[in-house]
PDB file of N, CA and C in Angstrom:
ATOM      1  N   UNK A   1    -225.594-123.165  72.866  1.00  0.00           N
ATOM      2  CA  UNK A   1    -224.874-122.647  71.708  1.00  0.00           C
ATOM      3  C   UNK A   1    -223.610-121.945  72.221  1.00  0.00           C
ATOM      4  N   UNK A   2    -222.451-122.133  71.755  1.00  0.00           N
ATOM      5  CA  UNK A   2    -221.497-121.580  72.348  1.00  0.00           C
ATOM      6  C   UNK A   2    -221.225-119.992  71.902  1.00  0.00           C
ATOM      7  N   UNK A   3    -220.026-119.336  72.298  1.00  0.00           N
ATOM      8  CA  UNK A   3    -219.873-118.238  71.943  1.00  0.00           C
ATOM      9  C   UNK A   3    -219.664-118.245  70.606  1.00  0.00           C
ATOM     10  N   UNK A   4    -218.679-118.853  69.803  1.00  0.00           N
ATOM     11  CA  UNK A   4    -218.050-119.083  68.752  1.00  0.00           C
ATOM     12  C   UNK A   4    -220.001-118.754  67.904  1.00  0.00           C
ATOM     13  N   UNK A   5    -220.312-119.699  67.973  1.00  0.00           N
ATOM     14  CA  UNK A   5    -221.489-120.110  66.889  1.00  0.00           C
ATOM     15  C   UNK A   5    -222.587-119.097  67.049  1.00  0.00           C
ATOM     16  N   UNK A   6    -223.071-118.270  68.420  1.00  0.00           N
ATOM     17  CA  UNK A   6    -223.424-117.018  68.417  1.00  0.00           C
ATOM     18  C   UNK A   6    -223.325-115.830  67.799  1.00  0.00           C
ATOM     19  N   UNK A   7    -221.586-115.439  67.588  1.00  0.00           N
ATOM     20  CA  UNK A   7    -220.865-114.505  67.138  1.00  0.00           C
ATOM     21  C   UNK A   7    -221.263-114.890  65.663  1.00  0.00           C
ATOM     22  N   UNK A   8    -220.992-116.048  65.334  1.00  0.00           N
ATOM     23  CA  UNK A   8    -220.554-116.343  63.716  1.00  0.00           C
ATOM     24  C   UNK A   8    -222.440-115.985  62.900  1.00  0.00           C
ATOM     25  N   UNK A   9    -223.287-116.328  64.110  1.00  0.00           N
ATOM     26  CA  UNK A   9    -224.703-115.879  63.426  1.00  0.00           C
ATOM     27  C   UNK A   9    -225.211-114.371  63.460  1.00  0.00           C
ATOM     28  N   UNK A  10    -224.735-113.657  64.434  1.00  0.00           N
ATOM     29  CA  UNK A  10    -224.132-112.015  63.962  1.00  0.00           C
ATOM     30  C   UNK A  10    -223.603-111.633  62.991  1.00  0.00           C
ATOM     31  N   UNK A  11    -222.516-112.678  62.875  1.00  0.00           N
ATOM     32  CA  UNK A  11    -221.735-112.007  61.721  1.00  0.00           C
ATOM     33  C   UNK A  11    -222.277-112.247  59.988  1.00  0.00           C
ATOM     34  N   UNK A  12    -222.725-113.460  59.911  1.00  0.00           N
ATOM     35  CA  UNK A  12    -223.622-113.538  58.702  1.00  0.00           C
ATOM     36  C   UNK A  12    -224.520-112.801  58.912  1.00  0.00           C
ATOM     37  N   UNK A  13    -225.521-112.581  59.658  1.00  0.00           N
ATOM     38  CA  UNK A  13    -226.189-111.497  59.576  1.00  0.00           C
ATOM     39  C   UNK A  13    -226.163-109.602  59.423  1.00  0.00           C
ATOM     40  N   UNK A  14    -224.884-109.579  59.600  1.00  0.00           N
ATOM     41  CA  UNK A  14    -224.483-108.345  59.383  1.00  0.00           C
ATOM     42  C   UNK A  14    -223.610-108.599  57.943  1.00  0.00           C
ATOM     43  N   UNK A  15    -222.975-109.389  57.123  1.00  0.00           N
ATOM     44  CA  UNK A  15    -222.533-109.496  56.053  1.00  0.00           C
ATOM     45  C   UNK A  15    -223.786-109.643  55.006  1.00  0.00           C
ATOM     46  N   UNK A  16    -224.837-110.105  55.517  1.00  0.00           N
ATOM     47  CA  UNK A  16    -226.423-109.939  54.383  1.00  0.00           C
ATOM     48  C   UNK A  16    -226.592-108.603  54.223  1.00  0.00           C
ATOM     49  N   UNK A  17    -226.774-107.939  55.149  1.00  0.00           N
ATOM     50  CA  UNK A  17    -226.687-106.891  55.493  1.00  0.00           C
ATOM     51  C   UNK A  17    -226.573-105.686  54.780  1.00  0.00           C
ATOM     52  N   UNK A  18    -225.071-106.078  55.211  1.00  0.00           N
ATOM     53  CA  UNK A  18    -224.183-104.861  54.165  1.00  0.00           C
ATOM     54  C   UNK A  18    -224.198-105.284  53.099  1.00  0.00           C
ATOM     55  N   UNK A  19    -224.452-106.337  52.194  1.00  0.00           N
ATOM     56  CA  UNK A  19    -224.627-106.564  51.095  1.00  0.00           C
ATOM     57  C   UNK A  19    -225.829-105.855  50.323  1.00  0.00           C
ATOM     58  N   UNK A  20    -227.295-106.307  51.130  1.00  0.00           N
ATOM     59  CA  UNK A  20    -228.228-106.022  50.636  1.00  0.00           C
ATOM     60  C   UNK A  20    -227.971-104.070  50.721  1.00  0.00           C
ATOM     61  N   UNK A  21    -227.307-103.782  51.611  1.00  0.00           N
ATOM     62  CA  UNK A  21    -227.099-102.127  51.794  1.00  0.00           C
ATOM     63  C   UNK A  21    -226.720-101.506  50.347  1.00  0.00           C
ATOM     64  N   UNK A  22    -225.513-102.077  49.937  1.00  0.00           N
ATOM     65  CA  UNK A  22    -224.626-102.135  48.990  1.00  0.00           C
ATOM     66  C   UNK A  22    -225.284-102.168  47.281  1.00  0.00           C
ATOM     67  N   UNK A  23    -226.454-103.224  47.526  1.00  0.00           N
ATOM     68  CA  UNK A  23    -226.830-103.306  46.731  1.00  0.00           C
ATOM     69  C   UNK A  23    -228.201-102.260  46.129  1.00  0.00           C
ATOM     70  N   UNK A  24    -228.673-101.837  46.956  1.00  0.00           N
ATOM     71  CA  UNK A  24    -229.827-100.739  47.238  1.00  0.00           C
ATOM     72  C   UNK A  24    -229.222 -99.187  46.801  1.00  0.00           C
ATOM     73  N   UNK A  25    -227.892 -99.193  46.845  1.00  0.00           N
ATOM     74  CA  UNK A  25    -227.010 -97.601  47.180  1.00  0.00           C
ATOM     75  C   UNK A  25    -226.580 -97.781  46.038  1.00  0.00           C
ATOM     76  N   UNK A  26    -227.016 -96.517  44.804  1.00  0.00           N
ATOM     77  CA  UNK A  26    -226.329 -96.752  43.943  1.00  0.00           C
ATOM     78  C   UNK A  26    -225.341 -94.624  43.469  1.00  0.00           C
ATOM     79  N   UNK A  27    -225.804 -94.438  44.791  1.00  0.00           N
ATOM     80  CA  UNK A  27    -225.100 -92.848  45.015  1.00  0.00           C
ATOM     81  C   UNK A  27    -223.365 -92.847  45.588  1.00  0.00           C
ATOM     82  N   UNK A  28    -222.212 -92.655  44.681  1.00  0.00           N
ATOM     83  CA  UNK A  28    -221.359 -92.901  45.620  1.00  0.00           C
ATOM     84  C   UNK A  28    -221.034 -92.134  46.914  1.00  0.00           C
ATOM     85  N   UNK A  29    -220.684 -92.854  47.957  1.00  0.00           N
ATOM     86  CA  UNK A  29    -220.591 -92.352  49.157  1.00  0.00           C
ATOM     87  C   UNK A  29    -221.473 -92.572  50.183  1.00  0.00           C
ATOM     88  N   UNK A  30    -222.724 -92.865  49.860  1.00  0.00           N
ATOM     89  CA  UNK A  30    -224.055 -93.061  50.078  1.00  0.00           C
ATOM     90  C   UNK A  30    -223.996 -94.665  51.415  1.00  0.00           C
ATOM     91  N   UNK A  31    -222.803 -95.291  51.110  1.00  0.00           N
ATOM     92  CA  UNK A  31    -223.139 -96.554  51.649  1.00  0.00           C
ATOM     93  C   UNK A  31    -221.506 -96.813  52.753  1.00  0.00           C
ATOM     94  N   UNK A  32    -220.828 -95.840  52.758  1.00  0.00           N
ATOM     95  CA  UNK A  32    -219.526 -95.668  54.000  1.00  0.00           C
ATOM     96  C   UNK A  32    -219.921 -95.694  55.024  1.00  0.00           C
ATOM     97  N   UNK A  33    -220.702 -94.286  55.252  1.00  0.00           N
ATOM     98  CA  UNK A  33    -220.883 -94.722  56.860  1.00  0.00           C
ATOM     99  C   UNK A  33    -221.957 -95.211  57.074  1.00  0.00           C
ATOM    100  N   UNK A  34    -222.873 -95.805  56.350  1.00  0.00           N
ATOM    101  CA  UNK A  34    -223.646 -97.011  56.633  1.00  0.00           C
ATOM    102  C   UNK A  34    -222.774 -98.253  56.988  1.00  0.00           C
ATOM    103  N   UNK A  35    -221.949 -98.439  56.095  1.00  0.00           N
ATOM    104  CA  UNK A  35    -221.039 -99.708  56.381  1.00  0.00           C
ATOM    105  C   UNK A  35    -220.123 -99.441  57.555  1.00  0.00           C
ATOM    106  N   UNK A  36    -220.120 -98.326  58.144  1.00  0.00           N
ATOM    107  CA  UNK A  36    -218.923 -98.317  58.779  1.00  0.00           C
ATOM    108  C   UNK A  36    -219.849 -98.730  60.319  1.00  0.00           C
ATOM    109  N   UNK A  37    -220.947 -98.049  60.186  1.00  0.00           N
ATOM    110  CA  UNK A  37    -222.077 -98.395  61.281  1.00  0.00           C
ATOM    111  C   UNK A  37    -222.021 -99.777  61.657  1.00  0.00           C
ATOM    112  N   UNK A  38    -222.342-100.490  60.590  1.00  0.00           N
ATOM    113  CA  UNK A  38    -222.646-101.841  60.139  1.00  0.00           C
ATOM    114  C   UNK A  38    -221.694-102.092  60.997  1.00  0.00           C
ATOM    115  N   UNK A  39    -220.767-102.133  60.935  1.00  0.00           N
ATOM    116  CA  UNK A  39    -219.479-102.901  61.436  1.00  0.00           C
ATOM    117  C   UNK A  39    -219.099-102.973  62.719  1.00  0.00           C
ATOM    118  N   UNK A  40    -219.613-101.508  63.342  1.00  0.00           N
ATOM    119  CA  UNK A  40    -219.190-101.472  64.352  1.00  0.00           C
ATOM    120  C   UNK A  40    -220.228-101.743  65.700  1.00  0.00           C
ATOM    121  N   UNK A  41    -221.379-101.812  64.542  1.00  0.00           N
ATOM    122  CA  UNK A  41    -222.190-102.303  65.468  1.00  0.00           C
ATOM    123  C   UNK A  41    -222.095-104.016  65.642  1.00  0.00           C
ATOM    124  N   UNK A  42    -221.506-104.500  64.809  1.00  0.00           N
ATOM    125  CA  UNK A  42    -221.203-105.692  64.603  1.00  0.00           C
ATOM    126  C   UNK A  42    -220.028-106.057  65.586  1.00  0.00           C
ATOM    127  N   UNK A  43    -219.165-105.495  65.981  1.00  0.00           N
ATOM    128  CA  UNK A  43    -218.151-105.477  66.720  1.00  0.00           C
ATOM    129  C   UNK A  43    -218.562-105.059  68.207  1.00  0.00           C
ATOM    130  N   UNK A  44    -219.473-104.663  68.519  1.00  0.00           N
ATOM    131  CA  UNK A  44    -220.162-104.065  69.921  1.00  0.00           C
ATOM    132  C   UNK A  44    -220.960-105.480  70.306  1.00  0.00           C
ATOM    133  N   UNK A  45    -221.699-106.005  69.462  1.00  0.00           N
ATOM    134  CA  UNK A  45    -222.711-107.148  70.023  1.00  0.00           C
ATOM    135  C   UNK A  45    -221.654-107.923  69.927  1.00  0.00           C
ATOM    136  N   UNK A  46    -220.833-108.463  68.918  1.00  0.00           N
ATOM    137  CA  UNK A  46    -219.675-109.621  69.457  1.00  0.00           C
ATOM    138  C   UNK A  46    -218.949-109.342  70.531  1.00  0.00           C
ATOM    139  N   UNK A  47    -218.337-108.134  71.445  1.00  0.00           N
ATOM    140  CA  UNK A  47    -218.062-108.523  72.696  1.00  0.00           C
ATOM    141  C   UNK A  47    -218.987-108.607  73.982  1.00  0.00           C
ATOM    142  N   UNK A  48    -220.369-107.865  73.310  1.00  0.00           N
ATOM    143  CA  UNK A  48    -221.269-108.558  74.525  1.00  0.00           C
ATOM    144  C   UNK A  48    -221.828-109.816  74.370  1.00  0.00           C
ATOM    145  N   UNK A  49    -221.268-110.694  73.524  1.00  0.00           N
ATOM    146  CA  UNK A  49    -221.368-112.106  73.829  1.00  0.00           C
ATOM    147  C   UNK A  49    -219.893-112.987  74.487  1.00  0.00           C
ATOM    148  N   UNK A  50    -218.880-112.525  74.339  1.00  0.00           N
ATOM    149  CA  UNK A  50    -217.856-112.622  74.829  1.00  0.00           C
ATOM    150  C   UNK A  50    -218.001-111.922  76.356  1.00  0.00           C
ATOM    151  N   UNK A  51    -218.044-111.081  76.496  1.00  0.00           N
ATOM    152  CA  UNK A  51    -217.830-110.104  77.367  1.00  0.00           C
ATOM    153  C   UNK A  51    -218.651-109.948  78.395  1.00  0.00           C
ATOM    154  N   UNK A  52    -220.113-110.232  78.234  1.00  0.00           N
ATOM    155  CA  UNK A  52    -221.182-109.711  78.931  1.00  0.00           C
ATOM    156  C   UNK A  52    -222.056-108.332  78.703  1.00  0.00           C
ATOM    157  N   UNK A  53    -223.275-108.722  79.190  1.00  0.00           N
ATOM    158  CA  UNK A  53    -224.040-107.289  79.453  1.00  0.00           C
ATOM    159  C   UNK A  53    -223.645-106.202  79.235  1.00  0.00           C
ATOM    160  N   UNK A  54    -222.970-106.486  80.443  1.00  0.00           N
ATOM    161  CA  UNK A  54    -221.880-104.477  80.807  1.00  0.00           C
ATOM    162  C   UNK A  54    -220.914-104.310  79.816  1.00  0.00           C
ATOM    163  N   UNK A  55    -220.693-104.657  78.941  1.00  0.00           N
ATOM    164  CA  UNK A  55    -220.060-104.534  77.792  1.00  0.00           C
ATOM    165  C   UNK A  55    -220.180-103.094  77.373  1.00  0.00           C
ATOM    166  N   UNK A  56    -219.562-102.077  77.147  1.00  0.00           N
ATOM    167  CA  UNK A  56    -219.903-100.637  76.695  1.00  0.00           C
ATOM    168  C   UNK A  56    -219.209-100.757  75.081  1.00  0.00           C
ATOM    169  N   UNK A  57    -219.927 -99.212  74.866  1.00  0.00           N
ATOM    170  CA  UNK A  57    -219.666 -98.778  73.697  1.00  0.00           C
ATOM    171  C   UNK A  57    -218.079 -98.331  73.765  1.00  0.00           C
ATOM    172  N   UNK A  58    -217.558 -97.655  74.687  1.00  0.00           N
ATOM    173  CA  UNK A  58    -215.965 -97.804  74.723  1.00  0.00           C
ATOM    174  C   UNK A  58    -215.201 -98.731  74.522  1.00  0.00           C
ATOM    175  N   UNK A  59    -215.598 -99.914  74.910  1.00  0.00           N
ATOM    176  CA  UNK A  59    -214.425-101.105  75.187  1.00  0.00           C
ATOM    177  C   UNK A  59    -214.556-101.765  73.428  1.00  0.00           C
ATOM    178  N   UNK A  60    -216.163-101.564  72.890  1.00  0.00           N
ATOM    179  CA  UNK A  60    -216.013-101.915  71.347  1.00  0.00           C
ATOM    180  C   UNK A  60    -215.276-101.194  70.576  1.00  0.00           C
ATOM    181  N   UNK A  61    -215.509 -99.662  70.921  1.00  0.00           N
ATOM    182  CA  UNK A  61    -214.357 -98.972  69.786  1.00  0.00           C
ATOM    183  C   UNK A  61    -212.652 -99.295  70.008  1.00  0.00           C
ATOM    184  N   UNK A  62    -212.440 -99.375  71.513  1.00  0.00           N
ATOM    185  CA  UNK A  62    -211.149 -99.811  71.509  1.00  0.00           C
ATOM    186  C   UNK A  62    -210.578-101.227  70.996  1.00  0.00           C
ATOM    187  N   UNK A  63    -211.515-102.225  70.974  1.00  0.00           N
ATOM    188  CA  UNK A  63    -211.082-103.424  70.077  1.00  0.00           C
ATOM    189  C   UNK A  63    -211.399-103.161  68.843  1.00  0.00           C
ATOM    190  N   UNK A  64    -212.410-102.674  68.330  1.00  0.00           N
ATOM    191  CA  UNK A  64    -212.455-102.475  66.733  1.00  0.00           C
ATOM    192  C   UNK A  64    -210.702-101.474  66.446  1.00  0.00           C
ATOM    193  N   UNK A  65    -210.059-100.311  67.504  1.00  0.00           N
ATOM    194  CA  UNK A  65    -208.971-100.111  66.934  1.00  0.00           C
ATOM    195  C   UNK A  65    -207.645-101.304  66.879  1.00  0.00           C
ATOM    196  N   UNK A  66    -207.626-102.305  68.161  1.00  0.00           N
ATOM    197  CA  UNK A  66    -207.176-102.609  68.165  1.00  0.00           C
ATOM    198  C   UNK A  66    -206.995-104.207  66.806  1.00  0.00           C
ATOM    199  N   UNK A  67    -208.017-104.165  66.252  1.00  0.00           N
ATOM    200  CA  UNK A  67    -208.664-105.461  64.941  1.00  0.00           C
ATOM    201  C   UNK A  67    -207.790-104.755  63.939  1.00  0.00           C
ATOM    202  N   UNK A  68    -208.435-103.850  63.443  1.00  0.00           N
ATOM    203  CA  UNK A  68    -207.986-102.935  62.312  1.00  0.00           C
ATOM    204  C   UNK A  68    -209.288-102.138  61.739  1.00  0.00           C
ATOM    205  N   UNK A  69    -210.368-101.755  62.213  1.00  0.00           N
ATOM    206  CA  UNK A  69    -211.168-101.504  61.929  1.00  0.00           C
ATOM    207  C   UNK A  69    -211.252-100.123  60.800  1.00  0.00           C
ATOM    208  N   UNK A  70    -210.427 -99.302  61.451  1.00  0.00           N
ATOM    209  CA  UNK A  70    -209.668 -98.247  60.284  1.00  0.00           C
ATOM    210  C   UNK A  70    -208.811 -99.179  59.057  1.00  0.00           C
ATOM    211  N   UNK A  71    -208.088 -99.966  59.026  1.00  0.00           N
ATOM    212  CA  UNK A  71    -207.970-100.301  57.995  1.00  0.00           C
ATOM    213  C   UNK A  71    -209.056-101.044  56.823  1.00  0.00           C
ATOM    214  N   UNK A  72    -209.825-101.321  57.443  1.00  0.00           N
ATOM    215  CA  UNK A  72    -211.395-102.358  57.002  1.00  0.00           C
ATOM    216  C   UNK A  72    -211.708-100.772  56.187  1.00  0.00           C
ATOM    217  N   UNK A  73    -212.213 -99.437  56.927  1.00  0.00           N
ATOM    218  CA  UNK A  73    -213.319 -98.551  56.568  1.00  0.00           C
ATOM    219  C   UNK A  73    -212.392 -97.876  55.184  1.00  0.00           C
ATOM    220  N   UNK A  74    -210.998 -97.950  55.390  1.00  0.00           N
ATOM    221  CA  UNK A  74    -210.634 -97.630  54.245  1.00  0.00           C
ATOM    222  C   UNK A  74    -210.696 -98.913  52.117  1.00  0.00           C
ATOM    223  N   UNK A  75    -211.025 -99.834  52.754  1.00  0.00           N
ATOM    224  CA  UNK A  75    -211.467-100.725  51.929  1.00  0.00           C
ATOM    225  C   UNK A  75    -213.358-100.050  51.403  1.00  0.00           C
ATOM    226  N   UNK A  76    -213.528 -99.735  52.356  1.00  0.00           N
ATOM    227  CA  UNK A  76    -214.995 -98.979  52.337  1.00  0.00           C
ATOM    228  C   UNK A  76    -215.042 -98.144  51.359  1.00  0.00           C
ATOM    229  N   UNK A  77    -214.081 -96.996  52.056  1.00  0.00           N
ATOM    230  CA  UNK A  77    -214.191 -95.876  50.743  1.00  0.00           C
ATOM    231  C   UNK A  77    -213.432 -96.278  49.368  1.00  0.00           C
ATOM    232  N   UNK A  78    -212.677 -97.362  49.213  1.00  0.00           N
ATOM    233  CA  UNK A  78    -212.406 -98.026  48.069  1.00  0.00           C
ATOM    234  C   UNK A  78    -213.726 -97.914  47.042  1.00  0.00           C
ATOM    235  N   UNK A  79    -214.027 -99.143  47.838  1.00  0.00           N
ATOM    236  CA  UNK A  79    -215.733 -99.609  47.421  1.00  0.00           C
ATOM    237  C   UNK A  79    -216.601 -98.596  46.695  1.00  0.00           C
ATOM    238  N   UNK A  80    -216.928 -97.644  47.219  1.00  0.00           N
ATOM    239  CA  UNK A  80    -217.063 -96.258  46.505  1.00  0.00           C
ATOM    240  C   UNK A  80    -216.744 -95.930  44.908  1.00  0.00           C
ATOM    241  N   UNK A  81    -215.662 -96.464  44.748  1.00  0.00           N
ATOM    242  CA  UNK A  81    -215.064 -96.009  43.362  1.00  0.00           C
ATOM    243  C   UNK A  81    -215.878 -97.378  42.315  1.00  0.00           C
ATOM    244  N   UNK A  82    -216.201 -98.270  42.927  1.00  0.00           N
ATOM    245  CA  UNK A  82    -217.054 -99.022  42.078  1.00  0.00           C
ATOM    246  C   UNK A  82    -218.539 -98.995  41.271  1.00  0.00           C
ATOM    247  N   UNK A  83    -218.729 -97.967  42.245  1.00  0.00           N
ATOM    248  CA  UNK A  83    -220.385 -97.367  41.901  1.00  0.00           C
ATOM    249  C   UNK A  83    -220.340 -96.112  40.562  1.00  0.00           C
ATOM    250  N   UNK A  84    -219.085 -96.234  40.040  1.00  0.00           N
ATOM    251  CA  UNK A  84    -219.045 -95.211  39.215  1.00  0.00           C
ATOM    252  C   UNK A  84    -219.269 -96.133  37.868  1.00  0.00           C
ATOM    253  N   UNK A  85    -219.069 -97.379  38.111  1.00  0.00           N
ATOM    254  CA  UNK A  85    -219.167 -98.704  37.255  1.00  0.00           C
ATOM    255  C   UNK A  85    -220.540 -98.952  36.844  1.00  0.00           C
ATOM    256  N   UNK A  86    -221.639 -98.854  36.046  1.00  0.00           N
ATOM    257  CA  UNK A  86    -222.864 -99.321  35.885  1.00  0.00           C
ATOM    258  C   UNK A  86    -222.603-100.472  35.990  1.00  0.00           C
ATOM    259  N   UNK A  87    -224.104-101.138  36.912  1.00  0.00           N
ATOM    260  CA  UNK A  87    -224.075-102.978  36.744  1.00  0.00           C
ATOM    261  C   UNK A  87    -222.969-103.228  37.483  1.00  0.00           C
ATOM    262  N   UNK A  88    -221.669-103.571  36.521  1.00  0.00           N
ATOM    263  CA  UNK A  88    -220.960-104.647  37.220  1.00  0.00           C
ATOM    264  C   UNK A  88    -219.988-104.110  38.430  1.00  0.00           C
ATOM    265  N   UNK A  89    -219.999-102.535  38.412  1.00  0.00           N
ATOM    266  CA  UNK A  89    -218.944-102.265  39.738  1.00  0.00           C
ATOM    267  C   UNK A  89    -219.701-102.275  40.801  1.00  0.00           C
ATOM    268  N   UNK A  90    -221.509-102.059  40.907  1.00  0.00           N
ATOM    269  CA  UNK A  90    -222.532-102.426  41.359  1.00  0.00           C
ATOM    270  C   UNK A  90    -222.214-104.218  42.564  1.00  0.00           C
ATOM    271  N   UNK A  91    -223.020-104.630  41.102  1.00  0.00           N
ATOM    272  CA  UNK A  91    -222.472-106.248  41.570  1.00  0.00           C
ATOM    273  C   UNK A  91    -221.013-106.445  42.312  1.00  0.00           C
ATOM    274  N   UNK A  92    -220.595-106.041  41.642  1.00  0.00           N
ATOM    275  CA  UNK A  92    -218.779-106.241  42.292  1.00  0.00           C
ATOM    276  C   UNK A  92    -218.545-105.754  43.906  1.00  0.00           C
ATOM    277  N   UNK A  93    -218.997-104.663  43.937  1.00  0.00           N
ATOM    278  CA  UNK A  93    -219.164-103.558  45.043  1.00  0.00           C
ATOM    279  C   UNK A  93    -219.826-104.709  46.025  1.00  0.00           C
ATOM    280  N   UNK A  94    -221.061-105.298  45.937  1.00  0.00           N
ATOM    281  CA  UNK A  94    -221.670-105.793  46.890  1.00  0.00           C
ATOM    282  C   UNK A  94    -221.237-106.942  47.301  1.00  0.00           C
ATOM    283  N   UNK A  95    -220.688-107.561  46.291  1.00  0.00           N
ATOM    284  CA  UNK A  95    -219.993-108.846  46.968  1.00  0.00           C
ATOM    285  C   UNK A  95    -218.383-108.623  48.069  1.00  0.00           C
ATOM    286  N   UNK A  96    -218.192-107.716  47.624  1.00  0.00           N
ATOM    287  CA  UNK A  96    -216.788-107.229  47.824  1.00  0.00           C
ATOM    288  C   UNK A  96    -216.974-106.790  49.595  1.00  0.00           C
ATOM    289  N   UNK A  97    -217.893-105.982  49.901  1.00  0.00           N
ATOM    290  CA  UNK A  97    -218.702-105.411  50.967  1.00  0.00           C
ATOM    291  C   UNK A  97    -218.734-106.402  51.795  1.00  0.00           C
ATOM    292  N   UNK A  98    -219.611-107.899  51.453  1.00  0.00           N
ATOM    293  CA  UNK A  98    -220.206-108.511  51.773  1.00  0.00           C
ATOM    294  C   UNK A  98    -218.780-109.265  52.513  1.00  0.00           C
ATOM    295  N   UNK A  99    -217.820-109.600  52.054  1.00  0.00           N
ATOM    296  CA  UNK A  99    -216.669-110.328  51.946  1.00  0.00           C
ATOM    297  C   UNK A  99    -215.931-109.426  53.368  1.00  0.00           C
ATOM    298  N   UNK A 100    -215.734-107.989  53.060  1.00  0.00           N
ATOM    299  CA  UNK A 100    -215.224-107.732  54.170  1.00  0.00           C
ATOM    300  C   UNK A 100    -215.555-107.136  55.251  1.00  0.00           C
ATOM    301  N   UNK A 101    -216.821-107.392  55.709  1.00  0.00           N
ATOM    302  CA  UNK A 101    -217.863-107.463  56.586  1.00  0.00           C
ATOM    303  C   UNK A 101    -217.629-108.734  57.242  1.00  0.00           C
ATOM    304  N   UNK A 102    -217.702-109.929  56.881  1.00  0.00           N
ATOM    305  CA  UNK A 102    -217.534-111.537  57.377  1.00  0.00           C
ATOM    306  C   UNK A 102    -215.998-111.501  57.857  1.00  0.00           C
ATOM    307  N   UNK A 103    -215.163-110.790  57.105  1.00  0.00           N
ATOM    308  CA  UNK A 103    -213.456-111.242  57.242  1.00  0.00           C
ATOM    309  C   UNK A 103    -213.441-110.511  58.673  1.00  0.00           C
ATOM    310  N   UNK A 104    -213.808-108.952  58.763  1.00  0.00           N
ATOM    311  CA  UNK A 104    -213.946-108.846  60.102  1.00  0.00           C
ATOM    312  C   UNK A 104    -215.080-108.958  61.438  1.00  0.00           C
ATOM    313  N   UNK A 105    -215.266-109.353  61.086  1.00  0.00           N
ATOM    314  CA  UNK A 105    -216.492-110.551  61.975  1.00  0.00           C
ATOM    315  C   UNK A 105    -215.581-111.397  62.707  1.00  0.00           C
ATOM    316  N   UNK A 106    -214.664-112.133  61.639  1.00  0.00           N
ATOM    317  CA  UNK A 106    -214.001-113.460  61.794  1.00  0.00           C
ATOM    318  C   UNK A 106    -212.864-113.013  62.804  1.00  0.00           C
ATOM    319  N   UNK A 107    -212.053-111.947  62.348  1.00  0.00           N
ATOM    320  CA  UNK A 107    -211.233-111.074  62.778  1.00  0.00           C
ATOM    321  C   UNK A 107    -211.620-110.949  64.385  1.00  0.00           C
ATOM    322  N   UNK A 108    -212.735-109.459  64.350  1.00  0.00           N
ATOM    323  CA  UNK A 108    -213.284-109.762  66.192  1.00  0.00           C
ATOM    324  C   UNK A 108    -213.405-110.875  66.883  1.00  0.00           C
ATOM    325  N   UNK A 109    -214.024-112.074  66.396  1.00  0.00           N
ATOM    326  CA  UNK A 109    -214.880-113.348  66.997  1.00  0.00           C
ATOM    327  C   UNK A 109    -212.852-113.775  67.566  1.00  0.00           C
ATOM    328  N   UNK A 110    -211.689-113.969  66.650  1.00  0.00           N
ATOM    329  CA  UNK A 110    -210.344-114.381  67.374  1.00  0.00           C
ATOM    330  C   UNK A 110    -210.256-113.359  68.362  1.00  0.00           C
ATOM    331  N   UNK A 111    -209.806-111.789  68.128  1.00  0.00           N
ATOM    332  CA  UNK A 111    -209.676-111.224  69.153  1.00  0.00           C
ATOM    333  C   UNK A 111    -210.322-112.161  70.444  1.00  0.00           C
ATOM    334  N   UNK A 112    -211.815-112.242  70.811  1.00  0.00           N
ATOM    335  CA  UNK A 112    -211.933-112.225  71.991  1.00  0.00           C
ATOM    336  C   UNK A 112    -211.980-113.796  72.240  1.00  0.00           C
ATOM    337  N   UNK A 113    -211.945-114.406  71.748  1.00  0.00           N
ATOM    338  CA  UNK A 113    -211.298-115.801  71.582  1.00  0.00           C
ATOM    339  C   UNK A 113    -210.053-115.855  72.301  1.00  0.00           C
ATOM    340  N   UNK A 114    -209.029-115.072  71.973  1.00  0.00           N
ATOM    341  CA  UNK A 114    -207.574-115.034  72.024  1.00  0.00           C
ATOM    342  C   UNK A 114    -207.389-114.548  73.633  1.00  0.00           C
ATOM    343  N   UNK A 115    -208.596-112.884  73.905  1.00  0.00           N
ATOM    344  CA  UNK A 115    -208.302-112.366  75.355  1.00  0.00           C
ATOM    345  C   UNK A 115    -208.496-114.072  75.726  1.00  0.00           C
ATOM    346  N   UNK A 116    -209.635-114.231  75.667  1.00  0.00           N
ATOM    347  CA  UNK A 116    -210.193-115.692  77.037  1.00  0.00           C
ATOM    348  C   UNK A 116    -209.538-116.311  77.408  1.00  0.00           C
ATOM    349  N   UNK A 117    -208.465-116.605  76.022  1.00  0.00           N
ATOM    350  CA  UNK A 117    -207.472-118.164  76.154  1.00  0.00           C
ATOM    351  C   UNK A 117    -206.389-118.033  77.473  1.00  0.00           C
TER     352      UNK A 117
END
């Protein structure tokens, strides 16, 4: 299985994820730094498949700054303002989550694509 198709089964798995998170949390605020967890733990196992083993927790936060990962967590606390919505900012909220969870997935998986090349 190559790297590519490794990463990409992380990354759906962490976009279920935060969905099902999303969908469970109906307190606003309640589901940020869960998601922000989410993510970055998502961004730590994609360069230890790129990267290797010795892969640390430093070298992930410095590519999650260098992705946009602060710009992603502020979409987060967006998200937030949907839960004030019965039902449909609910629904909305989780798909929305779900969406930019995968976009940066997709996002990391080029980064280290791009170092290799």
């Amino acid at each position: 299985m190559s790297n590519r198709s490794r990463a990409e089964t992380w990354v759906n798995g962490y976009a279920v994820a935060g969905t099902g998170l999303v969908v469970a949390a109906v307190v606003p605020g309640a589901t940020s730094a869960a998601l922000i967890t989410i993510e970055a733990t998502m961004c730590y196992q994609i360069g230890k498949i790129y990267r290797g083993d010795d892969y640390e927790w430093g070298e992930a936060v410095a590519a999650a700054g260098v992705v946009g990962l602060a710009a992603i967590a502020g979409k987060i606390v967006a998200l937030e303002a949907l839960t004030l919505i019965p039902w449909a900012g609910w629904a909305a909220k989780a798909a929305i989550a779900g969406g930019i969870i995968k976009g940066l997935g997709q996002v990391v998986i080029a980064h280290y694509e791009k170092a290799e090349g």
